[in-house]
PDB file of N, CA and C in Angstrom:
ATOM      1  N   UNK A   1       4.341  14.032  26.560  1.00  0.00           N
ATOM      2  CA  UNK A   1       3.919  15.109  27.440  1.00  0.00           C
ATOM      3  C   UNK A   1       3.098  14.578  28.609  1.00  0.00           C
ATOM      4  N   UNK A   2       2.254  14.004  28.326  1.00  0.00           N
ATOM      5  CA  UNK A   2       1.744  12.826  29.361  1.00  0.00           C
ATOM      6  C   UNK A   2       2.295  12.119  30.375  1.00  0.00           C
ATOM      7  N   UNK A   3       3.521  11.814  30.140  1.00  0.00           N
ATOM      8  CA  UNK A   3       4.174  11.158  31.255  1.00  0.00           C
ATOM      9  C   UNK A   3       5.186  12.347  32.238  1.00  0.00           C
ATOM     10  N   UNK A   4       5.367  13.396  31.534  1.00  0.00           N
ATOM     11  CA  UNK A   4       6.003  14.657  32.482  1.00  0.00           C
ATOM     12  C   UNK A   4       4.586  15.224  33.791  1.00  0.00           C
ATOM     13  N   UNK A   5       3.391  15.138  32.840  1.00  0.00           N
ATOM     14  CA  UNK A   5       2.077  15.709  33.554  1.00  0.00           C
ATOM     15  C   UNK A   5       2.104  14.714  34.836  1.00  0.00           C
ATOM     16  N   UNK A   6       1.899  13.385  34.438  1.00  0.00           N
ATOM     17  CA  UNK A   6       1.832  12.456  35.770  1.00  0.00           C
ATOM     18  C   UNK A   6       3.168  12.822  36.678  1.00  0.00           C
ATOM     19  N   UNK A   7       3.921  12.940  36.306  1.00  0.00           N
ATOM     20  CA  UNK A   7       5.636  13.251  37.180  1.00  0.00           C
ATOM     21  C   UNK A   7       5.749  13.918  37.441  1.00  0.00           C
ATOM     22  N   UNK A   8       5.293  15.017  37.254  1.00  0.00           N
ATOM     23  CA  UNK A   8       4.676  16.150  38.872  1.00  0.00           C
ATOM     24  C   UNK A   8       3.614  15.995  39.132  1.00  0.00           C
ATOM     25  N   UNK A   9       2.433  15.810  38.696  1.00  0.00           N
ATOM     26  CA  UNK A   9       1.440  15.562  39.868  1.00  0.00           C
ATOM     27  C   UNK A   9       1.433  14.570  40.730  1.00  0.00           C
ATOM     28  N   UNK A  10       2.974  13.423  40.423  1.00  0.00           N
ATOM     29  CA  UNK A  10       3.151  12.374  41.622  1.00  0.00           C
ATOM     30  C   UNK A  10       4.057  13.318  42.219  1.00  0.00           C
ATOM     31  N   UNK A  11       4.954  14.337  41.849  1.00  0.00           N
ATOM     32  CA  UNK A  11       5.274  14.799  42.610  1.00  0.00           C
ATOM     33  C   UNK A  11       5.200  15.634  43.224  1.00  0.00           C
ATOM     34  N   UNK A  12       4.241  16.334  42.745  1.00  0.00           N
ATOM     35  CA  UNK A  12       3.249  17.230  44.277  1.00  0.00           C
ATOM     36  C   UNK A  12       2.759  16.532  45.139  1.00  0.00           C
ATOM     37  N   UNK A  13       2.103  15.546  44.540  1.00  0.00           N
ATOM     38  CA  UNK A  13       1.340  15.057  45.779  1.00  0.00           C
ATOM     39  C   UNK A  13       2.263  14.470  46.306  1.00  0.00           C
ATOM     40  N   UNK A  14       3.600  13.755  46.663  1.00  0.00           N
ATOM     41  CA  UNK A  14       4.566  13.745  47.380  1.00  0.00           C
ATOM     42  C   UNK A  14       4.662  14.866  48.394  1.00  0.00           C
ATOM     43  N   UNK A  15       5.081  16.007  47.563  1.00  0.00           N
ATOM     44  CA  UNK A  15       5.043  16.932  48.342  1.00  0.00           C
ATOM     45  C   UNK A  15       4.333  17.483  48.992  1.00  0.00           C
ATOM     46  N   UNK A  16       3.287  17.392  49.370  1.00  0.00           N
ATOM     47  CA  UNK A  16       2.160  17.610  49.700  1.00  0.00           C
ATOM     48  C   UNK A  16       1.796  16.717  51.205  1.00  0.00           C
ATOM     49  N   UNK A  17       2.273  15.477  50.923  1.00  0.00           N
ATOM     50  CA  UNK A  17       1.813  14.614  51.897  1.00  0.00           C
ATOM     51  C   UNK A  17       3.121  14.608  52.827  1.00  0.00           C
ATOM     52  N   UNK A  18       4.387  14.899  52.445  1.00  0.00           N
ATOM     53  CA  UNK A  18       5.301  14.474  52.875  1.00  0.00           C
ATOM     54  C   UNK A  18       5.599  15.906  54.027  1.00  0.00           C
ATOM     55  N   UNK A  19       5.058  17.318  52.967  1.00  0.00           N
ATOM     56  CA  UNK A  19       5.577  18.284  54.099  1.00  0.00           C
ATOM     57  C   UNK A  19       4.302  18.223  54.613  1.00  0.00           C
ATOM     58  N   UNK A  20       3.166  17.696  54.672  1.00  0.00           N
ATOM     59  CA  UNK A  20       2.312  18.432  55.879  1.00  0.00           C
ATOM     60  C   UNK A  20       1.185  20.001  55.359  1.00  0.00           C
ATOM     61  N   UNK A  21       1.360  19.892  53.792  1.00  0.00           N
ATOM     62  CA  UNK A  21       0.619  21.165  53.246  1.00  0.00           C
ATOM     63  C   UNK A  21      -1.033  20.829  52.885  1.00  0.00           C
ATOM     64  N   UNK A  22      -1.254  20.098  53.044  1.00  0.00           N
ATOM     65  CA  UNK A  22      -2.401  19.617  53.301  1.00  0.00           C
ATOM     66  C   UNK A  22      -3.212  18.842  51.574  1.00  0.00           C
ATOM     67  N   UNK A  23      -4.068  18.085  51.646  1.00  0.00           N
ATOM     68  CA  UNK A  23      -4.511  17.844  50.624  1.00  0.00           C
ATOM     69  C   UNK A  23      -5.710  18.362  49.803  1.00  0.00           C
ATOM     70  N   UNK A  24      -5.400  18.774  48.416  1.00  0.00           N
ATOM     71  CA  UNK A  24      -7.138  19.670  48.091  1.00  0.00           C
ATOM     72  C   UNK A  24      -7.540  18.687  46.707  1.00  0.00           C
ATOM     73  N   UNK A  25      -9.090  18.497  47.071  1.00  0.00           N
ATOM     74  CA  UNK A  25      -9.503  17.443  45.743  1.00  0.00           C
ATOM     75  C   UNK A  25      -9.982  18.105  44.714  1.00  0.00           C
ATOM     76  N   UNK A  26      -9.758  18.134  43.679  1.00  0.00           N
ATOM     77  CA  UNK A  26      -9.934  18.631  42.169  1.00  0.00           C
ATOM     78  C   UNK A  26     -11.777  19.259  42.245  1.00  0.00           C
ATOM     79  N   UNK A  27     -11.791  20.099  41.884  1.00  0.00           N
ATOM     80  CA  UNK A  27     -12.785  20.977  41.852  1.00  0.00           C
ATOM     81  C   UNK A  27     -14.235  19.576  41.103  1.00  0.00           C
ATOM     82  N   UNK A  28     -13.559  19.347  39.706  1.00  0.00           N
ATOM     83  CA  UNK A  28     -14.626  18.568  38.810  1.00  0.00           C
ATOM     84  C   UNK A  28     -14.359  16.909  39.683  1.00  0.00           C
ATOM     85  N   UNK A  29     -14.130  17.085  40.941  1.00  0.00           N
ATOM     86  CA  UNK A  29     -14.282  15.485  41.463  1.00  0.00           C
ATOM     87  C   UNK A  29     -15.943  15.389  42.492  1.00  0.00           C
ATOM     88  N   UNK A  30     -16.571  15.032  41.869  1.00  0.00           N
ATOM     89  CA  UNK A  30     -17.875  16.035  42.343  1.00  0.00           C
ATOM     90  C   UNK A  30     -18.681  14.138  42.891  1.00  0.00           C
ATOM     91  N   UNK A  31     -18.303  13.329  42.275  1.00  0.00           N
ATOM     92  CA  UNK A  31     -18.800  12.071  43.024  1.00  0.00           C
ATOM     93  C   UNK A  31     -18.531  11.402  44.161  1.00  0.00           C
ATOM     94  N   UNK A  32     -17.354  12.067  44.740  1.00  0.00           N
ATOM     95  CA  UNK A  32     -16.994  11.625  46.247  1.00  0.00           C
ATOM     96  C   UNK A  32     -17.393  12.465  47.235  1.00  0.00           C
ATOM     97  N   UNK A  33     -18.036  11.492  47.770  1.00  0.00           N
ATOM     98  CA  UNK A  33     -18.685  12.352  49.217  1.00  0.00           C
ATOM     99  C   UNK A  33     -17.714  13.482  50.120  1.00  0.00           C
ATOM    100  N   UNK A  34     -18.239  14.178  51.138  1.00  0.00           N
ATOM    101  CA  UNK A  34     -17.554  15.020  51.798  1.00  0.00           C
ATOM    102  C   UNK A  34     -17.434  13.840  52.701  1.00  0.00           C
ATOM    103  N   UNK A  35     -17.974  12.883  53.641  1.00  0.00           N
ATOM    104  CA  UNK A  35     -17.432  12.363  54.415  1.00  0.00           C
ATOM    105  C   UNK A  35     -16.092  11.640  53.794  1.00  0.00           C
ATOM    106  N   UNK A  36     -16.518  10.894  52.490  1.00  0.00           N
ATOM    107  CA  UNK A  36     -15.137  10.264  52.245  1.00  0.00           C
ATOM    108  C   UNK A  36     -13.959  11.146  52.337  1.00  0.00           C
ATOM    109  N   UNK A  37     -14.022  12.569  51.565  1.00  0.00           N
ATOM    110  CA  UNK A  37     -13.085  13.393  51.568  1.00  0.00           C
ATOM    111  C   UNK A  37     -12.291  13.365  52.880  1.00  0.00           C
ATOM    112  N   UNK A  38     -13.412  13.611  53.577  1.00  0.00           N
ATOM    113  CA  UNK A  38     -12.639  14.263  55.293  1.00  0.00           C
ATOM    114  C   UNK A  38     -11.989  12.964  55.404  1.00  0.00           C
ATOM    115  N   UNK A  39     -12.653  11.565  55.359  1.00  0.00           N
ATOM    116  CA  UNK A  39     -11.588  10.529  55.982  1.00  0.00           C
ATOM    117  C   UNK A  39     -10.536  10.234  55.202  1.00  0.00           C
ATOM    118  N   UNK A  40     -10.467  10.431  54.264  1.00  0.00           N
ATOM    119  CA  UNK A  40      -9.115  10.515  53.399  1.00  0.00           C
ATOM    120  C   UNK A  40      -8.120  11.702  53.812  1.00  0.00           C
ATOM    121  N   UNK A  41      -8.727  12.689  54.130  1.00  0.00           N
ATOM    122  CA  UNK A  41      -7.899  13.729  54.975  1.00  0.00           C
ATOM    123  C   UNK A  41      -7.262  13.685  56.033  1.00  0.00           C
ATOM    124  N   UNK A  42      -7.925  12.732  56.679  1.00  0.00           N
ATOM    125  CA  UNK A  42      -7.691  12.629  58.049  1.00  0.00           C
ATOM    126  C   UNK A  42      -6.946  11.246  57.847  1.00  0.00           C
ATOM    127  N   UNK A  43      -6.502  10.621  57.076  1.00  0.00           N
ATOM    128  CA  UNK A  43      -5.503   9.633  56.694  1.00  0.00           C
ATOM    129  C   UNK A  43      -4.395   9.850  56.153  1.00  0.00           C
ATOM    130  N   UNK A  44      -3.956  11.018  55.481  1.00  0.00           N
ATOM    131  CA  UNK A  44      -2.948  11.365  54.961  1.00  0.00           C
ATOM    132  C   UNK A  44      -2.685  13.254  55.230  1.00  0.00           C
ATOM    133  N   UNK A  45      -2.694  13.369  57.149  1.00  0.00           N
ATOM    134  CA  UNK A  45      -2.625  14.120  57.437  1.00  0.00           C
ATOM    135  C   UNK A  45      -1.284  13.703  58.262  1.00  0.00           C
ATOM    136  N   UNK A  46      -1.102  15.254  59.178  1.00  0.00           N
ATOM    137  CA  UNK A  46       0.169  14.723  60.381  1.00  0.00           C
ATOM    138  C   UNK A  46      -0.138  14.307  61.274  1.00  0.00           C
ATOM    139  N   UNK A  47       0.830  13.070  61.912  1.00  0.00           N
ATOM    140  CA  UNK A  47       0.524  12.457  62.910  1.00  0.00           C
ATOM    141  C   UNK A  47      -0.552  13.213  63.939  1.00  0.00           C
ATOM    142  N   UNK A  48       0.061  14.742  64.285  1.00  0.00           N
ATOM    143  CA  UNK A  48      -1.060  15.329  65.505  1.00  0.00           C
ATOM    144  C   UNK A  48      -2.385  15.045  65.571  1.00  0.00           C
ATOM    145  N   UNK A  49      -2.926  14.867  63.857  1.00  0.00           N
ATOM    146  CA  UNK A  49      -4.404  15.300  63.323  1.00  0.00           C
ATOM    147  C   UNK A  49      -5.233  13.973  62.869  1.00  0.00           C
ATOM    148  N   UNK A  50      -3.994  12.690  62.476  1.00  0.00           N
ATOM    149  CA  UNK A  50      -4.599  12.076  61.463  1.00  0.00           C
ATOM    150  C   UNK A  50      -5.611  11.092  62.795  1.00  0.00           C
ATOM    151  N   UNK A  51      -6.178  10.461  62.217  1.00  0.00           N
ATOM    152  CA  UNK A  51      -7.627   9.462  62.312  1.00  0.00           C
ATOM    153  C   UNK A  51      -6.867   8.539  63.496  1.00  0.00           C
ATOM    154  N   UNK A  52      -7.208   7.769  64.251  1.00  0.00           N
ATOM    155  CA  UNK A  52      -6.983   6.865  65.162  1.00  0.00           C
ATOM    156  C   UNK A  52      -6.438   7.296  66.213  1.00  0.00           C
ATOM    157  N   UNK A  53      -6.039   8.370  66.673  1.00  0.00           N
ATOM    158  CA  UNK A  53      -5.423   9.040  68.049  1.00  0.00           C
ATOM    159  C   UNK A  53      -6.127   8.442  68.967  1.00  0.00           C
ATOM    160  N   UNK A  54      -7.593   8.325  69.068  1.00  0.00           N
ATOM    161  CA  UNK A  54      -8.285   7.180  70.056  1.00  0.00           C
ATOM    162  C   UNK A  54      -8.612   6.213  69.595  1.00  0.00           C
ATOM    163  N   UNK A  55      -7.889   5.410  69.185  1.00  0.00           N
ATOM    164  CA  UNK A  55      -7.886   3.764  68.732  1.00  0.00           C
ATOM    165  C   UNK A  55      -8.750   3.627  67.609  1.00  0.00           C
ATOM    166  N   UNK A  56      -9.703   2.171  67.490  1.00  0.00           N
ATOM    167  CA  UNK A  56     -10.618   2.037  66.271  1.00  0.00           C
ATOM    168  C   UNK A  56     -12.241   2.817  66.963  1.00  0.00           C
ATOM    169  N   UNK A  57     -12.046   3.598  67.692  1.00  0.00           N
ATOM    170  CA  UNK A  57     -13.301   4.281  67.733  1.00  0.00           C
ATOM    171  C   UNK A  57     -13.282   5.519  67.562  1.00  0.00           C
ATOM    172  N   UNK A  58     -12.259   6.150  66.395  1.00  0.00           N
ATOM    173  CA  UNK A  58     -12.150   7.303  65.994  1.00  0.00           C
ATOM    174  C   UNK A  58     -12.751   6.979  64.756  1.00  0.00           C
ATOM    175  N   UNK A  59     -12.481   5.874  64.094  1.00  0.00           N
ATOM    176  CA  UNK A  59     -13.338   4.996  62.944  1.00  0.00           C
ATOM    177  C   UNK A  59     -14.594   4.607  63.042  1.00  0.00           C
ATOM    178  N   UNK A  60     -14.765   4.107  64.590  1.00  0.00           N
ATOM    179  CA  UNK A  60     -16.344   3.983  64.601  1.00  0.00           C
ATOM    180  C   UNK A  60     -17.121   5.034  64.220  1.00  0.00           C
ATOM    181  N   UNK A  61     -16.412   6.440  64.788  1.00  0.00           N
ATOM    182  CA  UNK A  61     -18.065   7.534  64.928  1.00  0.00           C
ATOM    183  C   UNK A  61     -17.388   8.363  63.745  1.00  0.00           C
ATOM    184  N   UNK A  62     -16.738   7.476  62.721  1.00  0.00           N
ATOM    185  CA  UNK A  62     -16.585   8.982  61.884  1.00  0.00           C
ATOM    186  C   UNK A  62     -17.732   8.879  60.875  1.00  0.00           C
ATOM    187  N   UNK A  63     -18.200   9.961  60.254  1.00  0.00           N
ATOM    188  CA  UNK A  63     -19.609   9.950  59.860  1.00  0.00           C
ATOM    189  C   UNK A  63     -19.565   8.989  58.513  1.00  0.00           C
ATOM    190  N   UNK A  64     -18.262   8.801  58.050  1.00  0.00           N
ATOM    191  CA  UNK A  64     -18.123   7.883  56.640  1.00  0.00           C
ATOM    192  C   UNK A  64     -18.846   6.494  56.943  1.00  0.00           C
ATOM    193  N   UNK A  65     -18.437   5.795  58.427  1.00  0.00           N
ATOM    194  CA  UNK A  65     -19.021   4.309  58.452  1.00  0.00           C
ATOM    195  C   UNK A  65     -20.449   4.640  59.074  1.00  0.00           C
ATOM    196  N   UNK A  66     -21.129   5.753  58.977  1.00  0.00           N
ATOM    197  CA  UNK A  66     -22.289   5.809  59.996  1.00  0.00           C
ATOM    198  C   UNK A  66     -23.134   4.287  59.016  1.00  0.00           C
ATOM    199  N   UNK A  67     -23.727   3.891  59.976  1.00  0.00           N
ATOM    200  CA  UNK A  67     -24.439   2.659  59.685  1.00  0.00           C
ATOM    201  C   UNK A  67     -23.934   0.887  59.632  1.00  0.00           C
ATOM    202  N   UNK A  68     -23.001   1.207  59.832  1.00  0.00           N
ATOM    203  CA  UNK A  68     -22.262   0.248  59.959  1.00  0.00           C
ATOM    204  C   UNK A  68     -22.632  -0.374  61.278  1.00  0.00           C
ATOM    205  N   UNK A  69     -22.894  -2.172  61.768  1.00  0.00           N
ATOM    206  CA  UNK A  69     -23.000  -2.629  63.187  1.00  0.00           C
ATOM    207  C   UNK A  69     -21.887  -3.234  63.399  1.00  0.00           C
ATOM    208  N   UNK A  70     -21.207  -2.429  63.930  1.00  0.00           N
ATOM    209  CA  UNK A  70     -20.042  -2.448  64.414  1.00  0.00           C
ATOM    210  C   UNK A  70     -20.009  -4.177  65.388  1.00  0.00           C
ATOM    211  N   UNK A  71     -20.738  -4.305  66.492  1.00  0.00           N
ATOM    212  CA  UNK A  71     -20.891  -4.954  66.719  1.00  0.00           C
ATOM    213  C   UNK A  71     -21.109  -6.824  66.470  1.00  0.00           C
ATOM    214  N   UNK A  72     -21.531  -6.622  65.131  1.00  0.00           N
ATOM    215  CA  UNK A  72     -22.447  -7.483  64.275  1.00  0.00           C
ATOM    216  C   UNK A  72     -21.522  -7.469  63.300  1.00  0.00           C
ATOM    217  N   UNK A  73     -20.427  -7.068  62.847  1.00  0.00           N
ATOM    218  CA  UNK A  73     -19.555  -6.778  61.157  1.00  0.00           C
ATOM    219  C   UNK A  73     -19.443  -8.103  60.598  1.00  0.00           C
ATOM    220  N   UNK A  74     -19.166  -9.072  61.718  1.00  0.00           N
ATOM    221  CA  UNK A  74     -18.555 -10.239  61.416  1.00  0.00           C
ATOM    222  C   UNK A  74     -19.652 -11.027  60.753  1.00  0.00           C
ATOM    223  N   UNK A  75     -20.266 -10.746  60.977  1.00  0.00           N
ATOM    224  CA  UNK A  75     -21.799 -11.890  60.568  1.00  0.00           C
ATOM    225  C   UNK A  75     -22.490 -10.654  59.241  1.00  0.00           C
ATOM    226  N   UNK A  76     -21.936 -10.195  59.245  1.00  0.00           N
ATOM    227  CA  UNK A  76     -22.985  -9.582  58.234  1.00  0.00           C
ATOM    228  C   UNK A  76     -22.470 -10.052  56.562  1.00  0.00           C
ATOM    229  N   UNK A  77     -23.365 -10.050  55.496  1.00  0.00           N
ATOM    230  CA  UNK A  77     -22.946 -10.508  54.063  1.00  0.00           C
ATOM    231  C   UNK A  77     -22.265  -9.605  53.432  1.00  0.00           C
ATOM    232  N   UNK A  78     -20.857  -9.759  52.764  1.00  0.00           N
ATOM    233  CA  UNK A  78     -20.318  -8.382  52.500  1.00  0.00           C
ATOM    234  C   UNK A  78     -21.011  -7.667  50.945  1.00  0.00           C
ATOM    235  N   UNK A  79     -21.078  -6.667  50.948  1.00  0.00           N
ATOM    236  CA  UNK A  79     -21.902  -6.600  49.499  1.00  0.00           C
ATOM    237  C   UNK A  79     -21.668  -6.590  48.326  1.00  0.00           C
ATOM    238  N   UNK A  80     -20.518  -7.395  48.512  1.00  0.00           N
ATOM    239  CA  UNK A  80     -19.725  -7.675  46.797  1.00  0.00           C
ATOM    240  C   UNK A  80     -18.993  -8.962  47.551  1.00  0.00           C
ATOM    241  N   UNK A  81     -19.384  -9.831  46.474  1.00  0.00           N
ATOM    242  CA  UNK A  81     -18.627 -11.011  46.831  1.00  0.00           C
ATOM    243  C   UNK A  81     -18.188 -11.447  44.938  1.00  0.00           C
ATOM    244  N   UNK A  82     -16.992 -11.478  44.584  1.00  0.00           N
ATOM    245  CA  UNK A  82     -16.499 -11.359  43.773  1.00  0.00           C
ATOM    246  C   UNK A  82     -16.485 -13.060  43.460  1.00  0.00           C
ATOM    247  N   UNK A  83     -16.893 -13.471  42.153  1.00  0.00           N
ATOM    248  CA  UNK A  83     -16.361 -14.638  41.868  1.00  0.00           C
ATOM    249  C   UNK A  83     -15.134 -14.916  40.935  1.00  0.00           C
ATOM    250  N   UNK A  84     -14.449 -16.178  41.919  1.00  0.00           N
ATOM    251  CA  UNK A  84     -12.927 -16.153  41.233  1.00  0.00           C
ATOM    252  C   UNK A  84     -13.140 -17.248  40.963  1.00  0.00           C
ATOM    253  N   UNK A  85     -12.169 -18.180  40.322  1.00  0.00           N
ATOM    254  CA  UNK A  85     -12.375 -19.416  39.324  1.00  0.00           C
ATOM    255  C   UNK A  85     -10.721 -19.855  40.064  1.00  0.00           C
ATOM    256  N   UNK A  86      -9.647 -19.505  40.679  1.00  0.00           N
ATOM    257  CA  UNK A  86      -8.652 -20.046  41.389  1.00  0.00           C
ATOM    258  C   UNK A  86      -8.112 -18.964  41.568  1.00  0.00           C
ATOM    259  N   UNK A  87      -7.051 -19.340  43.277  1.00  0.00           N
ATOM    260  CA  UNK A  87      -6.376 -18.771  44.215  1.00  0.00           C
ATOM    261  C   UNK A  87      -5.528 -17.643  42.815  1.00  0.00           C
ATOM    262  N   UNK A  88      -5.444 -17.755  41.917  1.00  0.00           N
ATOM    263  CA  UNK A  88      -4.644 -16.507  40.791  1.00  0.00           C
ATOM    264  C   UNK A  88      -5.552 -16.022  39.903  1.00  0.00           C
ATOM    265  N   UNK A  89      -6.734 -16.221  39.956  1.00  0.00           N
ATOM    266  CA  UNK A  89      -7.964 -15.580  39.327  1.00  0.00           C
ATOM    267  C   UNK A  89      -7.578 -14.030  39.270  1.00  0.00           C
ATOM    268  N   UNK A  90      -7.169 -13.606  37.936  1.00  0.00           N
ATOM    269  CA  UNK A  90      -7.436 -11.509  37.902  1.00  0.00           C
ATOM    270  C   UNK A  90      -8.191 -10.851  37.282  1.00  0.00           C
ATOM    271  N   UNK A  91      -9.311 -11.706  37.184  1.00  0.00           N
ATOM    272  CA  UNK A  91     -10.306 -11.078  36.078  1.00  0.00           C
ATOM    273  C   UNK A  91     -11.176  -9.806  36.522  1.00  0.00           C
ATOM    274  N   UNK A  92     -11.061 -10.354  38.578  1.00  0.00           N
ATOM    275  CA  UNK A  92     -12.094  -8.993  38.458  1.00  0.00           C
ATOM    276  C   UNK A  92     -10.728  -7.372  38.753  1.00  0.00           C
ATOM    277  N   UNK A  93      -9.598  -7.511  38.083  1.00  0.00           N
ATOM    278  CA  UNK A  93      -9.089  -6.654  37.939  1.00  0.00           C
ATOM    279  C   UNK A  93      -9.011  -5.624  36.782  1.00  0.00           C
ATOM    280  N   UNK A  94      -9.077  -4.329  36.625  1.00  0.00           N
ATOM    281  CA  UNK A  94      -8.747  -3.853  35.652  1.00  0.00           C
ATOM    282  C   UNK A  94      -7.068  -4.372  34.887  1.00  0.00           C
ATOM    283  N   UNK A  95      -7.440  -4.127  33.361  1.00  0.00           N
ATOM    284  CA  UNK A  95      -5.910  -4.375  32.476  1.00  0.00           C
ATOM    285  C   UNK A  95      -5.267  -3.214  32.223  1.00  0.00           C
ATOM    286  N   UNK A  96      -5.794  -1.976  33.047  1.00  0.00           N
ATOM    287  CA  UNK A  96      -5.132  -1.036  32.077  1.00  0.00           C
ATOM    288  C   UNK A  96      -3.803  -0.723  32.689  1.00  0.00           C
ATOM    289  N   UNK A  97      -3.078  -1.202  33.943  1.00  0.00           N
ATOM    290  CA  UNK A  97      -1.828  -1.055  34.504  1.00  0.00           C
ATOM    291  C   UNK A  97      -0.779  -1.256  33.262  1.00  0.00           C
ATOM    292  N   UNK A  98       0.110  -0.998  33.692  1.00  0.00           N
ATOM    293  CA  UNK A  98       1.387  -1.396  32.267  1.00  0.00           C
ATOM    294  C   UNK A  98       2.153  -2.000  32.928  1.00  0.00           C
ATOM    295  N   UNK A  99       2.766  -2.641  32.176  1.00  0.00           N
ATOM    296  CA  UNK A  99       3.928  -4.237  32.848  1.00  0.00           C
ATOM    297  C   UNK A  99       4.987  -3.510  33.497  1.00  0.00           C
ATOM    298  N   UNK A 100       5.352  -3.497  34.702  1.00  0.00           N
ATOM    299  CA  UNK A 100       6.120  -3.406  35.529  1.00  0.00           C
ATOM    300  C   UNK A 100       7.395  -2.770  34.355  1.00  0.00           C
ATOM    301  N   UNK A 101       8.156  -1.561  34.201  1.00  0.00           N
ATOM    302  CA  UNK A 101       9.415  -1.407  34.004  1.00  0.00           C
ATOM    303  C   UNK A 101      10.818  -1.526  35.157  1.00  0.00           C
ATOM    304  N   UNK A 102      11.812  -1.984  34.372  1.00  0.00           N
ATOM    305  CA  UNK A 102      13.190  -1.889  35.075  1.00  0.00           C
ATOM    306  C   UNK A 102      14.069  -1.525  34.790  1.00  0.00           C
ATOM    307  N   UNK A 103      13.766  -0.051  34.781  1.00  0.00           N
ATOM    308  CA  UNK A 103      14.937   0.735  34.646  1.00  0.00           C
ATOM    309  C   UNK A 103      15.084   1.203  35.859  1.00  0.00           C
ATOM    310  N   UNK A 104      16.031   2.334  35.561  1.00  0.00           N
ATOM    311  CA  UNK A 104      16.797   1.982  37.027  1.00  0.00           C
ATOM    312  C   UNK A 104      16.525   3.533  37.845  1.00  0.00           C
ATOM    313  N   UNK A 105      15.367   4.481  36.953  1.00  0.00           N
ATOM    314  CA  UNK A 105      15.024   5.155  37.391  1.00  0.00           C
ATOM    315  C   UNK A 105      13.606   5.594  37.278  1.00  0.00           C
ATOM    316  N   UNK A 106      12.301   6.168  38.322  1.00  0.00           N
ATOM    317  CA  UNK A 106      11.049   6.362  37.726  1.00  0.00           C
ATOM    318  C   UNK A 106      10.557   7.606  38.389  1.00  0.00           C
ATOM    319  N   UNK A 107       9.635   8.117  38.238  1.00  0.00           N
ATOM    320  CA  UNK A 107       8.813   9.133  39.244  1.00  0.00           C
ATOM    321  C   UNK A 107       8.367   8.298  40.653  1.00  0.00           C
ATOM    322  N   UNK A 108       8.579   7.294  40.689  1.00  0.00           N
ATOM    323  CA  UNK A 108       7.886   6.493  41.977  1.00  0.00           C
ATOM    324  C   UNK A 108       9.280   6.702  43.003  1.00  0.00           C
ATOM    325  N   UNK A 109      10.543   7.409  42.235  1.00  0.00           N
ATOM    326  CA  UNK A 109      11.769   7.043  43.365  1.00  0.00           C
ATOM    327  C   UNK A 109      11.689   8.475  43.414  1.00  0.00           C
ATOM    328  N   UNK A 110      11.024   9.814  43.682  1.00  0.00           N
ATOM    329  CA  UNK A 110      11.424  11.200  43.863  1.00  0.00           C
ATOM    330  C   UNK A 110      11.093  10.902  45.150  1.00  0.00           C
ATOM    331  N   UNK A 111      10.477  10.519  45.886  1.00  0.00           N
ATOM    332  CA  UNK A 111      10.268  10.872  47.169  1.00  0.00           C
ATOM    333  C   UNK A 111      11.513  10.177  48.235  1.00  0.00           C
ATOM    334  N   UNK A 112      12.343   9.086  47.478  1.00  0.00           N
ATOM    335  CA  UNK A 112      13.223   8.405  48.026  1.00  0.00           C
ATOM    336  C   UNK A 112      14.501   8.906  47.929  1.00  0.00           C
ATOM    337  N   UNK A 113      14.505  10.059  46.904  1.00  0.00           N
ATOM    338  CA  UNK A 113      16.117  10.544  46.613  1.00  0.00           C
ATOM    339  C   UNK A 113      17.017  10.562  48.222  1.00  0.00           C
ATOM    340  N   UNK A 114      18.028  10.561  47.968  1.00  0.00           N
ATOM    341  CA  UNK A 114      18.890  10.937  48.959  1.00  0.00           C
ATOM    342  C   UNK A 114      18.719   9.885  50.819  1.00  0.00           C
ATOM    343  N   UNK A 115      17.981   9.180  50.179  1.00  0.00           N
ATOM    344  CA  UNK A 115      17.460   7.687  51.539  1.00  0.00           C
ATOM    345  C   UNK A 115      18.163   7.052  50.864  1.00  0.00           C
ATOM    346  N   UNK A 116      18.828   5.974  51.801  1.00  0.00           N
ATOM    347  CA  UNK A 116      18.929   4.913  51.874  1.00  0.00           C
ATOM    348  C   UNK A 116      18.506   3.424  52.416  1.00  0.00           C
ATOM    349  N   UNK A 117      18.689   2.293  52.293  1.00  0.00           N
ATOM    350  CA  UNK A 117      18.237   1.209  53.044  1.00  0.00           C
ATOM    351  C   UNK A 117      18.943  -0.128  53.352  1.00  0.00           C
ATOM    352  N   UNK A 118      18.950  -0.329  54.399  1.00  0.00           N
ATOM    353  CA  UNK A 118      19.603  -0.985  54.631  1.00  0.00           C
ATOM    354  C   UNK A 118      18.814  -2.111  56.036  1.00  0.00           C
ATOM    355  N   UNK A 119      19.169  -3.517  55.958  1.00  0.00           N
ATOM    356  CA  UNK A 119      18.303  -4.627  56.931  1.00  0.00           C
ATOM    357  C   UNK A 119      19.018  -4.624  57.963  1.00  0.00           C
ATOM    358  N   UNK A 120      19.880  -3.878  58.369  1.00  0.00           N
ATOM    359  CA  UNK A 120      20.671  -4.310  59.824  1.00  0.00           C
ATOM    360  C   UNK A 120      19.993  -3.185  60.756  1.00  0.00           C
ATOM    361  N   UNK A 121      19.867  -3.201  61.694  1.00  0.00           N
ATOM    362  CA  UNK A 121      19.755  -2.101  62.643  1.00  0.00           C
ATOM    363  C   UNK A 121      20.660  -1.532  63.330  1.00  0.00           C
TER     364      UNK A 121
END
């Protein structure tokens, strides 16, 4: 039953992002800020609306990076510096993903039905 629950709520939110009906965050999601909200909104909105219409200074003044020295980013210490032990180090990853399946059908292909692809132009 669990895996039907995730396979529409991937596929609403497909639908959701794909027609343009806008996005609403779960009532009990009460630890994410309203600025984050709005910039997540404004990222997976329609082109007319979404974030960058005036370049990276629609990012500068949005109230999510307020504090940020824009100026200065490059030099500053980032505040997580993760230690890895080699270039394939995954420790600071969570395990709870599940090993890649290959079958030949999933909830990750509803939004692709009826597309095709092809490398030639």
């Amino acid at each position: 039953m669990q895996d039907i629950n995730v396979l529409i709520y991937r596929y609403r939110t497909y639908g959701i992002l794909l027609l343009g009906l806008g996005w609403l965050f779960p009532a009990q999601m009460t630890d994410v800020s309203e600025n984050a909200k709005d910039l997540i909104r404004r990222l997976i909105c329609s082109r007319e609306h979404r974030l960058g219409q005036n370049g990276i200074e629609d990012f500068k003044s949005h109230p999510f990076f307020s504090g940020i020295d824009w100026d200065n980013i490059q030099n500053c210490e980032a505040p997580y510096i993760p230690e890895v032990s080699s270039p394939t180090d995954t420790s600071n990853f969570d395990e709870t993903m599940p090993p890649p399946s290959h079958t030949a059908f999933s909830g990750h292909h509803l939004p692709f039905i009826g597309f095709t692809y092809t490398s030639s132009w």
